[in-house]
Structure formats: structure tokens, C-alpha cells
PDB file of N, CA and C in Angstrom:
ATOM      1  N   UNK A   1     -20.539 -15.313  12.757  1.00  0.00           N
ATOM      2  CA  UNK A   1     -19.642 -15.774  11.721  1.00  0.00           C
ATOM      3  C   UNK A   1     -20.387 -16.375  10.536  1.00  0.00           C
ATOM      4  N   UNK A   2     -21.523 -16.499  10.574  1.00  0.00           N
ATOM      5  CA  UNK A   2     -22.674 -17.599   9.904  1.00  0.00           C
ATOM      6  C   UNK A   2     -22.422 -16.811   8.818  1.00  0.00           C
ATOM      7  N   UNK A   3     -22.640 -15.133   8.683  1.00  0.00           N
ATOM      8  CA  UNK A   3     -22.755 -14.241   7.879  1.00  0.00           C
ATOM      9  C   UNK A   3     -21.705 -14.011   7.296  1.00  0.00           C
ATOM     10  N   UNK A   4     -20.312 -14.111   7.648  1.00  0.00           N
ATOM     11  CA  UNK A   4     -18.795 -13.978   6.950  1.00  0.00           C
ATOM     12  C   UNK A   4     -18.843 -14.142   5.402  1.00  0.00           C
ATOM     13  N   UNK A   5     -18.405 -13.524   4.515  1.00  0.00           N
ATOM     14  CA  UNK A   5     -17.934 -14.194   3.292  1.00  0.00           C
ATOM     15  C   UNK A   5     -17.274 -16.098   3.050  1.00  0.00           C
ATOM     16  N   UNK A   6     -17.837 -16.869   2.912  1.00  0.00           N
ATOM     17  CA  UNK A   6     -17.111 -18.525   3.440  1.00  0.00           C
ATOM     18  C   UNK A   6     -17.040 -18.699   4.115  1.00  0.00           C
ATOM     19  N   UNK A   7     -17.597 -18.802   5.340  1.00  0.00           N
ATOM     20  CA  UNK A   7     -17.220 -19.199   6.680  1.00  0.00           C
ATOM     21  C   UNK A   7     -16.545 -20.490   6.769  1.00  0.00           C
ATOM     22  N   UNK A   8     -17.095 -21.338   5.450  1.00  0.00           N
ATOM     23  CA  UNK A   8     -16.942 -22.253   5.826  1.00  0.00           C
ATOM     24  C   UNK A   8     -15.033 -22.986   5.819  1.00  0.00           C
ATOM     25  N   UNK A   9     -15.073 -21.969   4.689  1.00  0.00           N
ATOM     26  CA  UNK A   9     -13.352 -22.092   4.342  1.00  0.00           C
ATOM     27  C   UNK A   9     -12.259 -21.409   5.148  1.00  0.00           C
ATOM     28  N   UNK A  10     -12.844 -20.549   6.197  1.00  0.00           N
ATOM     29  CA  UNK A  10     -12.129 -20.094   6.965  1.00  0.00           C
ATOM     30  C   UNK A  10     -12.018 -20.760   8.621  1.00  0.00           C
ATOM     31  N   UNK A  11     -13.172 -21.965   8.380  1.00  0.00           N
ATOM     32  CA  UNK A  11     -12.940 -23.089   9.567  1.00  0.00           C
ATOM     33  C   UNK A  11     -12.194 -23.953   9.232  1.00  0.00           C
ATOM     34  N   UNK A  12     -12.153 -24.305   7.706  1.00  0.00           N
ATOM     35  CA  UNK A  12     -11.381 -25.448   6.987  1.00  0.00           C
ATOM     36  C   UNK A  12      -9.627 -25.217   7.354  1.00  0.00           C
ATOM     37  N   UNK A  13      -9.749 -23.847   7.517  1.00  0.00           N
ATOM     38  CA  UNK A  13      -7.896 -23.417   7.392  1.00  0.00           C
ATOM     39  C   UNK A  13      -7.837 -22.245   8.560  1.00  0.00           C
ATOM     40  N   UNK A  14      -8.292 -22.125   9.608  1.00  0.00           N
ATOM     41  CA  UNK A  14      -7.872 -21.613  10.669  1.00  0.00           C
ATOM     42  C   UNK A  14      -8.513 -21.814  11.997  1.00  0.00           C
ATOM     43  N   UNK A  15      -7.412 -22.067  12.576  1.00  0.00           N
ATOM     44  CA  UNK A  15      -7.824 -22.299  14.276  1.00  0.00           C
ATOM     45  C   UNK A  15      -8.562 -20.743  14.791  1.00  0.00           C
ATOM     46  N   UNK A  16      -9.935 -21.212  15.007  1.00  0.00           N
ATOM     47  CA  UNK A  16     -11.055 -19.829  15.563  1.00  0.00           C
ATOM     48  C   UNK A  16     -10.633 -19.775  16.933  1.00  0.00           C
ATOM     49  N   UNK A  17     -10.418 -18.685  17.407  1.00  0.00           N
ATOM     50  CA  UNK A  17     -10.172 -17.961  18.745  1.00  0.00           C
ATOM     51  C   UNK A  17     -11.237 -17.386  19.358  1.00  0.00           C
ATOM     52  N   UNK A  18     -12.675 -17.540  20.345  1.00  0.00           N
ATOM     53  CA  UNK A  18     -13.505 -17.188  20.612  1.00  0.00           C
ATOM     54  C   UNK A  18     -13.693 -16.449  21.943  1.00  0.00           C
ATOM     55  N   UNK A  19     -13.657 -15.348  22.138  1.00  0.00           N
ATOM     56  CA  UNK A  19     -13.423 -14.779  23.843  1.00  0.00           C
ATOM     57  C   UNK A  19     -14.533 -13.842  24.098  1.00  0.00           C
ATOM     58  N   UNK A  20     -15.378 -13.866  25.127  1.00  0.00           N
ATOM     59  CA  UNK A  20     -16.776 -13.333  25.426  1.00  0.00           C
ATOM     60  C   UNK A  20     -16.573 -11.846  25.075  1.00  0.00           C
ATOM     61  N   UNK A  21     -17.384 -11.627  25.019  1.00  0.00           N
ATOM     62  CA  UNK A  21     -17.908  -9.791  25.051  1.00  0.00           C
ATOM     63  C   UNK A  21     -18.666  -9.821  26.429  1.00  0.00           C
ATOM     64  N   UNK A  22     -19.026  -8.754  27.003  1.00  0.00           N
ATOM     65  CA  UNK A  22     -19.702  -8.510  28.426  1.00  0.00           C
ATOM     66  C   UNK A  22     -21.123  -9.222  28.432  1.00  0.00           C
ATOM     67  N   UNK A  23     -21.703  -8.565  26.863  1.00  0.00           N
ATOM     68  CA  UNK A  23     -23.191  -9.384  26.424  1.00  0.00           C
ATOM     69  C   UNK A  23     -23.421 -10.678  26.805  1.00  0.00           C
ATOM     70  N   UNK A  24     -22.335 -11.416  26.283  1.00  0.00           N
ATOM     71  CA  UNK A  24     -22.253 -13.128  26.702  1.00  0.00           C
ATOM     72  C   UNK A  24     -21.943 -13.563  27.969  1.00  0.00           C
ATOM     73  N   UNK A  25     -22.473 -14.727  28.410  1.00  0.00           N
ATOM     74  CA  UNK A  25     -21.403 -15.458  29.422  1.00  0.00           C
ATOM     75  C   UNK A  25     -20.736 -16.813  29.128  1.00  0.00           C
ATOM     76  N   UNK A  26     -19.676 -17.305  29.019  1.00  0.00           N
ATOM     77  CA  UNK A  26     -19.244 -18.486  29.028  1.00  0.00           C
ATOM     78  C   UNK A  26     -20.164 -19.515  28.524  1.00  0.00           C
ATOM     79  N   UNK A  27     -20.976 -19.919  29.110  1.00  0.00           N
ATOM     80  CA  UNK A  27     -22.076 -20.704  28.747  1.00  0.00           C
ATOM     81  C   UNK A  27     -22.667 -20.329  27.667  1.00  0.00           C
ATOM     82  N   UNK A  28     -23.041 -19.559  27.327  1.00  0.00           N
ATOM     83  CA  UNK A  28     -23.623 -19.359  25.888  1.00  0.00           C
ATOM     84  C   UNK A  28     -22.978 -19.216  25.183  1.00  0.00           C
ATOM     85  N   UNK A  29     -20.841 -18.915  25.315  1.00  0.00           N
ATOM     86  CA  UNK A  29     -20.298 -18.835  24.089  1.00  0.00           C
ATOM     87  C   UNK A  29     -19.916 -20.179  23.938  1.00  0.00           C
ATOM     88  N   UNK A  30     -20.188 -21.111  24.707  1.00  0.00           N
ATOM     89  CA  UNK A  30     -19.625 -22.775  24.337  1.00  0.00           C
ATOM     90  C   UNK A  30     -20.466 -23.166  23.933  1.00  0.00           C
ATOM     91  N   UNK A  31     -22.010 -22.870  23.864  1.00  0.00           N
ATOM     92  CA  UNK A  31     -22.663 -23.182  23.126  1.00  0.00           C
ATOM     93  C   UNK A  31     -22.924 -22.501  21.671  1.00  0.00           C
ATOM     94  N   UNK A  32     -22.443 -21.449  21.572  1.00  0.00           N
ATOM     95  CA  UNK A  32     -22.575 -21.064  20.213  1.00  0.00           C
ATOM     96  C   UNK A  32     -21.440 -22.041  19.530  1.00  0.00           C
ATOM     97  N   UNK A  33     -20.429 -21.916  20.231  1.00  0.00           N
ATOM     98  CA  UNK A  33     -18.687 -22.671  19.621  1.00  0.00           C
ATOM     99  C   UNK A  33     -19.128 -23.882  18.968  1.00  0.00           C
ATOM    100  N   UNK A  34     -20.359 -25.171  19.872  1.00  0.00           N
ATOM    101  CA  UNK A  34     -20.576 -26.002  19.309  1.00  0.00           C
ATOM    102  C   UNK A  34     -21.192 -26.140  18.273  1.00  0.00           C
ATOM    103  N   UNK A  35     -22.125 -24.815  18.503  1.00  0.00           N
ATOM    104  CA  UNK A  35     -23.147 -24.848  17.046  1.00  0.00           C
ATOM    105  C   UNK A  35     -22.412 -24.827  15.717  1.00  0.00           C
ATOM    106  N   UNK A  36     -21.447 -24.165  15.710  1.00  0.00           N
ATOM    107  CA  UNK A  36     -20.408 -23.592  14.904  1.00  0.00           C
ATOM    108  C   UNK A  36     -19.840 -25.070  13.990  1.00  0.00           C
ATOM    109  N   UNK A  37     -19.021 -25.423  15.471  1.00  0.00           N
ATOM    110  CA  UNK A  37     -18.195 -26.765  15.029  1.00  0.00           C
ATOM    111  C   UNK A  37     -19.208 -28.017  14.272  1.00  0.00           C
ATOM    112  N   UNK A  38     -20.834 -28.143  14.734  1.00  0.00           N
ATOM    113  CA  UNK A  38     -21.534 -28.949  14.295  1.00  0.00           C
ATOM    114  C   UNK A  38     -21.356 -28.554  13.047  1.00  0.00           C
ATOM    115  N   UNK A  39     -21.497 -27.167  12.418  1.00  0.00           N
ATOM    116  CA  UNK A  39     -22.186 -26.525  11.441  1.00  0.00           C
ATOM    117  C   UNK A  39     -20.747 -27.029  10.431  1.00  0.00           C
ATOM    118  N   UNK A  40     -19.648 -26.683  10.582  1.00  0.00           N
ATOM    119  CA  UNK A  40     -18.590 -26.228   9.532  1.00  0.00           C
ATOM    120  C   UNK A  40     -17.458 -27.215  10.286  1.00  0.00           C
ATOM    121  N   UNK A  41     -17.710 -27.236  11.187  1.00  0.00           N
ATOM    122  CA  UNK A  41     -16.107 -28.639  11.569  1.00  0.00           C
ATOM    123  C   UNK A  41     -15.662 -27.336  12.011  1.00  0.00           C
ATOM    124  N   UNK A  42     -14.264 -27.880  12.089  1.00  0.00           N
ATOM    125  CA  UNK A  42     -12.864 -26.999  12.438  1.00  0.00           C
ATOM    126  C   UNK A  42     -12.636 -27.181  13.552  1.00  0.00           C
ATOM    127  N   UNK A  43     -11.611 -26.439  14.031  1.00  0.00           N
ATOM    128  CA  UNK A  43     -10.857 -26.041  15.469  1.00  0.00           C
ATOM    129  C   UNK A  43     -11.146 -24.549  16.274  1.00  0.00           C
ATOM    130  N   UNK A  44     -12.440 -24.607  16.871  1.00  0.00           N
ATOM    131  CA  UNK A  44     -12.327 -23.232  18.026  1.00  0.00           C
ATOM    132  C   UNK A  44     -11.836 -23.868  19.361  1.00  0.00           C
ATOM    133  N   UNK A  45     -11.427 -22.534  19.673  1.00  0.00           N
ATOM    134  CA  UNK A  45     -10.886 -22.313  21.218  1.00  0.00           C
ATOM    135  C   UNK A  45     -11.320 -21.502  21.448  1.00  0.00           C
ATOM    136  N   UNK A  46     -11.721 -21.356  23.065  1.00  0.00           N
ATOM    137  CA  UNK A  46     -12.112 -20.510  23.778  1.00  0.00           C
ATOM    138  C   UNK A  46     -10.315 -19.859  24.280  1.00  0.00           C
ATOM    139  N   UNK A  47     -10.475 -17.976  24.129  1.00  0.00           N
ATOM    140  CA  UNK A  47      -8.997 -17.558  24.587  1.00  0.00           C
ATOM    141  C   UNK A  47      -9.782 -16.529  25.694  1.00  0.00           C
ATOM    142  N   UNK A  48      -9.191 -17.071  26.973  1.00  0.00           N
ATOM    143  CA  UNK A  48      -9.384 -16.551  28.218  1.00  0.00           C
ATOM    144  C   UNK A  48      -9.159 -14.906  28.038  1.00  0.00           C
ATOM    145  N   UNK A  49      -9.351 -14.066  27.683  1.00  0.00           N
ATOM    146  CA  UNK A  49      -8.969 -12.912  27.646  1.00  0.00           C
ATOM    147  C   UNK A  49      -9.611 -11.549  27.885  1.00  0.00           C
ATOM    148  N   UNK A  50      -9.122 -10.771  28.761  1.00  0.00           N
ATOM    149  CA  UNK A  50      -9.903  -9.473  29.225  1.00  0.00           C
ATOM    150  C   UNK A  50     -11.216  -8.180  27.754  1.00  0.00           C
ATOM    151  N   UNK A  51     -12.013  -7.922  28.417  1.00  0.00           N
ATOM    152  CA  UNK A  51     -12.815  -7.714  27.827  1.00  0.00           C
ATOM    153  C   UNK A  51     -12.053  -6.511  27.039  1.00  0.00           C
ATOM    154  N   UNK A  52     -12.723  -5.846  25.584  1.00  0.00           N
ATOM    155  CA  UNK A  52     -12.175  -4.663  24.640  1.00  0.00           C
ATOM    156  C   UNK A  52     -13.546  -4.477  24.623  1.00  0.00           C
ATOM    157  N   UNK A  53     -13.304  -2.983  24.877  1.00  0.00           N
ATOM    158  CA  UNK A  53     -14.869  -2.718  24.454  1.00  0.00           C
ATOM    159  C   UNK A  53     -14.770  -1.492  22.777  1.00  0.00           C
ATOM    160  N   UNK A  54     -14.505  -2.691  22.160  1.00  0.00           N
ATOM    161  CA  UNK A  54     -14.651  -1.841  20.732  1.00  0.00           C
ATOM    162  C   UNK A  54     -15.005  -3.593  19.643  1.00  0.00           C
ATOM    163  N   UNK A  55     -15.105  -3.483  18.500  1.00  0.00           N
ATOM    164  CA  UNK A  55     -15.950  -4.299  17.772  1.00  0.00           C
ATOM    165  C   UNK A  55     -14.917  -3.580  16.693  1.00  0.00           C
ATOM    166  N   UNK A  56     -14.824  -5.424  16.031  1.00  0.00           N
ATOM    167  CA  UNK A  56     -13.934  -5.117  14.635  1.00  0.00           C
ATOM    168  C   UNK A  56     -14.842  -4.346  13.833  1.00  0.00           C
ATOM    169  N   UNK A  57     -15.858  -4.375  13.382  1.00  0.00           N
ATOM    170  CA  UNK A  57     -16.783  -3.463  12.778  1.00  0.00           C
ATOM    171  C   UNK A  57     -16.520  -1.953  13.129  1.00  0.00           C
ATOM    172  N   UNK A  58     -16.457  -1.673  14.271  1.00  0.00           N
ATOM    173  CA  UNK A  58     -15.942  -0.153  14.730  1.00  0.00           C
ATOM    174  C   UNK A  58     -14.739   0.155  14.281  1.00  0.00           C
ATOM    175  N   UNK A  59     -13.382  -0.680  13.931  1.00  0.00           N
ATOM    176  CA  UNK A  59     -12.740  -0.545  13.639  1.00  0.00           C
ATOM    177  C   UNK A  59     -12.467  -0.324  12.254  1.00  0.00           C
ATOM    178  N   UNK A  60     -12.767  -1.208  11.870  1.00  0.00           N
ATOM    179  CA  UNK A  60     -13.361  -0.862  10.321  1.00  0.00           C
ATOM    180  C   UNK A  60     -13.696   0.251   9.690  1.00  0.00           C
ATOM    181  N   UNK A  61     -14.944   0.788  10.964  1.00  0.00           N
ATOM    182  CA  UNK A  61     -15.423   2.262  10.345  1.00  0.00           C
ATOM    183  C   UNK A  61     -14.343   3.195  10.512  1.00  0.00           C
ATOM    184  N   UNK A  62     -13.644   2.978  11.589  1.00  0.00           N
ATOM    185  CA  UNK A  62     -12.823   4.089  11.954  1.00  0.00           C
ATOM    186  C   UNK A  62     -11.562   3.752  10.627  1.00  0.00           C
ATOM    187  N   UNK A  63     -11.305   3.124   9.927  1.00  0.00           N
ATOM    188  CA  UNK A  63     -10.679   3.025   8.843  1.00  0.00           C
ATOM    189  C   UNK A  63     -10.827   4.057   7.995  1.00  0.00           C
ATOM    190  N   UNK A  64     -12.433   3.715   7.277  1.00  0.00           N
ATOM    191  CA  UNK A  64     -13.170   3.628   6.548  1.00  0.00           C
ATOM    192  C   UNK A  64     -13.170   5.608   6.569  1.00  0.00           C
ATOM    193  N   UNK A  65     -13.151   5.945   7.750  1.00  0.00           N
ATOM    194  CA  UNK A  65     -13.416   7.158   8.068  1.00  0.00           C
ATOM    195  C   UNK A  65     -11.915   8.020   8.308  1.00  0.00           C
ATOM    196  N   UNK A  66     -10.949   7.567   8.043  1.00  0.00           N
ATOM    197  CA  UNK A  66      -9.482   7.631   8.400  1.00  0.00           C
ATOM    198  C   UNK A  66      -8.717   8.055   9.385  1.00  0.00           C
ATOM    199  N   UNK A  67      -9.998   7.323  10.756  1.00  0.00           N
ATOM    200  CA  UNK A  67      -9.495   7.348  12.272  1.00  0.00           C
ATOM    201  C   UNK A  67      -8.099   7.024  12.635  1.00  0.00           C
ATOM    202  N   UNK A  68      -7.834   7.065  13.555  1.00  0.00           N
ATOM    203  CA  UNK A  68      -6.862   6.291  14.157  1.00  0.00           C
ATOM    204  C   UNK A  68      -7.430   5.137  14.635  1.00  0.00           C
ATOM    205  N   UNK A  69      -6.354   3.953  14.573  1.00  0.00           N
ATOM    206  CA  UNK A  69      -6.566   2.905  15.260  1.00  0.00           C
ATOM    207  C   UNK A  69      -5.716   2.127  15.995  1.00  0.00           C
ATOM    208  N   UNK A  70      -4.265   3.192  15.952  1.00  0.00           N
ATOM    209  CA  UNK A  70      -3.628   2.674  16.998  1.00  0.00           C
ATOM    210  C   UNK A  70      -3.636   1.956  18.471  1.00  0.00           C
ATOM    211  N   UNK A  71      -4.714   2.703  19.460  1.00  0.00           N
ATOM    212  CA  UNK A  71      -4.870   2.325  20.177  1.00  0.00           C
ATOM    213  C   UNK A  71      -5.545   0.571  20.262  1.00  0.00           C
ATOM    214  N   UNK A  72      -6.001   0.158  19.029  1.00  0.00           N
ATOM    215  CA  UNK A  72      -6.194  -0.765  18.974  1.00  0.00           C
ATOM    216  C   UNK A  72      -5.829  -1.996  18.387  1.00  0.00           C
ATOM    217  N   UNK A  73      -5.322  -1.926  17.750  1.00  0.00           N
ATOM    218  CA  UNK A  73      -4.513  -2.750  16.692  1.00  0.00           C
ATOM    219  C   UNK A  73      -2.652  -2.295  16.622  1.00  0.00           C
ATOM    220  N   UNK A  74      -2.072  -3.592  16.958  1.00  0.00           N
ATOM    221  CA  UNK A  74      -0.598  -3.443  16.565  1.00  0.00           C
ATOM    222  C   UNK A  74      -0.226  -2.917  15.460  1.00  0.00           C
ATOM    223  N   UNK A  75       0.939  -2.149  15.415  1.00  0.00           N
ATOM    224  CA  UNK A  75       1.464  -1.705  14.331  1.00  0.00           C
ATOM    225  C   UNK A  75       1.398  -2.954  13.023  1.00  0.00           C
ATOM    226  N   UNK A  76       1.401  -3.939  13.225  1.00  0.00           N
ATOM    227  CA  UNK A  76       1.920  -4.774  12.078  1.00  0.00           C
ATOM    228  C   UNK A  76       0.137  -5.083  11.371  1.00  0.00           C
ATOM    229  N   UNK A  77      -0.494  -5.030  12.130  1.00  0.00           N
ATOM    230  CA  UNK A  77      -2.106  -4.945  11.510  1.00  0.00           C
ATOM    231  C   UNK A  77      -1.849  -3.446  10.905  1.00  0.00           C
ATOM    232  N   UNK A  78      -1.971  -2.546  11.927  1.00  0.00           N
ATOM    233  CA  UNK A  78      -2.136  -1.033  10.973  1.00  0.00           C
ATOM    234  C   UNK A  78      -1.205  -1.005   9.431  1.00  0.00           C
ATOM    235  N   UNK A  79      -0.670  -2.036   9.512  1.00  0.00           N
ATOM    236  CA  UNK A  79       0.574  -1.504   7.764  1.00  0.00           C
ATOM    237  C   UNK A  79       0.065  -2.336   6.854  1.00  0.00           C
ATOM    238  N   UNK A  80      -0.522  -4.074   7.634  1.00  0.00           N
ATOM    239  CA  UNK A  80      -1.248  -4.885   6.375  1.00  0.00           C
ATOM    240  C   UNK A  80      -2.376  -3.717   6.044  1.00  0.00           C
ATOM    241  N   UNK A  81      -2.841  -3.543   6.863  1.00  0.00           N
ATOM    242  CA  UNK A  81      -4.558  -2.945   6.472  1.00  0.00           C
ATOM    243  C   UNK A  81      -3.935  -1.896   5.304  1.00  0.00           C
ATOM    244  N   UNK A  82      -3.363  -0.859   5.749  1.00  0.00           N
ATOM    245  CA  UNK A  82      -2.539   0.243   4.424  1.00  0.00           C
ATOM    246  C   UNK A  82      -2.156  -0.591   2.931  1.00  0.00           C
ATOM    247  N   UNK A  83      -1.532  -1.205   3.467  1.00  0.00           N
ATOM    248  CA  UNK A  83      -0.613  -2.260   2.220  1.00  0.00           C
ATOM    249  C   UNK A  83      -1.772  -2.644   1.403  1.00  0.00           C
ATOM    250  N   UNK A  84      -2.788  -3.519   1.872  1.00  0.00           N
ATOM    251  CA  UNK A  84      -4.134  -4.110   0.911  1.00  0.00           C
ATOM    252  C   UNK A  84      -4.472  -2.798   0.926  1.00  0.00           C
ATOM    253  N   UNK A  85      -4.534  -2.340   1.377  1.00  0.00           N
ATOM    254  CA  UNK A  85      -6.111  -1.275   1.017  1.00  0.00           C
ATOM    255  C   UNK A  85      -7.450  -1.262   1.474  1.00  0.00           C
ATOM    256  N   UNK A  86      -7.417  -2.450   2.893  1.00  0.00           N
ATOM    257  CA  UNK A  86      -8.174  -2.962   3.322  1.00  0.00           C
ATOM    258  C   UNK A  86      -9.614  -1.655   3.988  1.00  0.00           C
ATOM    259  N   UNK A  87     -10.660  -2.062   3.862  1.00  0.00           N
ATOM    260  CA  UNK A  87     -12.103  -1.422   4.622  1.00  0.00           C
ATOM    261  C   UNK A  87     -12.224   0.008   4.130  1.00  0.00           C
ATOM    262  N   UNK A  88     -11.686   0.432   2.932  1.00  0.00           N
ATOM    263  CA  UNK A  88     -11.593   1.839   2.155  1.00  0.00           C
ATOM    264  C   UNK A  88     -12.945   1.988   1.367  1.00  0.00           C
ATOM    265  N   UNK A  89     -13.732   2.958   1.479  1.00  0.00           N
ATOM    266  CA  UNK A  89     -14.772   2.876   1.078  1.00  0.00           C
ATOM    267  C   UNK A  89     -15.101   2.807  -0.569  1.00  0.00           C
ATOM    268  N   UNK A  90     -15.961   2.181  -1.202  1.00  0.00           N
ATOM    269  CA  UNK A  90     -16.186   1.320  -2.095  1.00  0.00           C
ATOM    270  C   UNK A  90     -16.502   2.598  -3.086  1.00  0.00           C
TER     271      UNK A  90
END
């Protein structure tokens, strides 16, 4: 997240939701969480939740590339992303 556009303003105004990837274990994502919270403040939570093995970045591309992404994203994400114009190549 260090790398985000503002990170810092997006700790200022939203509760972070943090849930492992297979790479991680628990322990190292509560320690990243703290590094985080030292770094920028805010509110993370850890959300107990089963692993996805796809990466918003993949998703993105598959945008970008004018995949489908149903299988991954709710309808109400797939219509913002249309509506902005969101991850359309530059």
C-alpha cells in the first residue's frame, strides 16, 4: 500500500480490510498491519476470509484487455468500473 497514489489519505478516510494471500501467514500480516498503522494511523482489520487466487492487478489487466471479470467482481463493481472508465488503457 506504501506505493498507492496517497496512501496516506486513504487511511485518513477508510477502514483497511486486510486478509492473507497463501504467500503470508497471519503473523506476518499483523505485522505488516502494524507497520502500516505506525506509518499513517487509521483503522485496519484483519477480515477472516477464504483465499482468491487472483490479484486486483490481474483484474485490472483483464479490464485493461476487455476480459471478463465477472467471475470476480459483483455486478455493482463491474458498472462503477464502466461508468468511470476505470483501468482503460492510457
Amino acid at each position: 500500500m506504501e506505493r498507492w497514489y496517497r496512501p496516506d489519505l486513504i487511511f485518513q478516510n477508510a477502514v483497511i480490510l486486510a486478509a492473507c494471500r497463501t504467500s503470508y501467514t497471519r503473523e506476518s500480516l499483523s505485522r505488516k498491519m502494524q507497520q502500516l498503522q505506525a506509518a499513517y494511523g487509521g483503522d485496519i482489520r484483519f477480515l477472516d476470509a477464504p483465499d482468491v487466487p487472483i490479484s486486483s492487478s490481474e483484474i485490472r489487466k483483464m479490464v485493461r484487455e476487455g476480459k471478463d471479470i465477472s467471475a470476480w467482481v459483483v455486478p455493482e463493481v463491474m458498472d462503477y468500473i464502466k461508468e468511470k472508465g476505470l483501468y482503460r488503457q492510457q
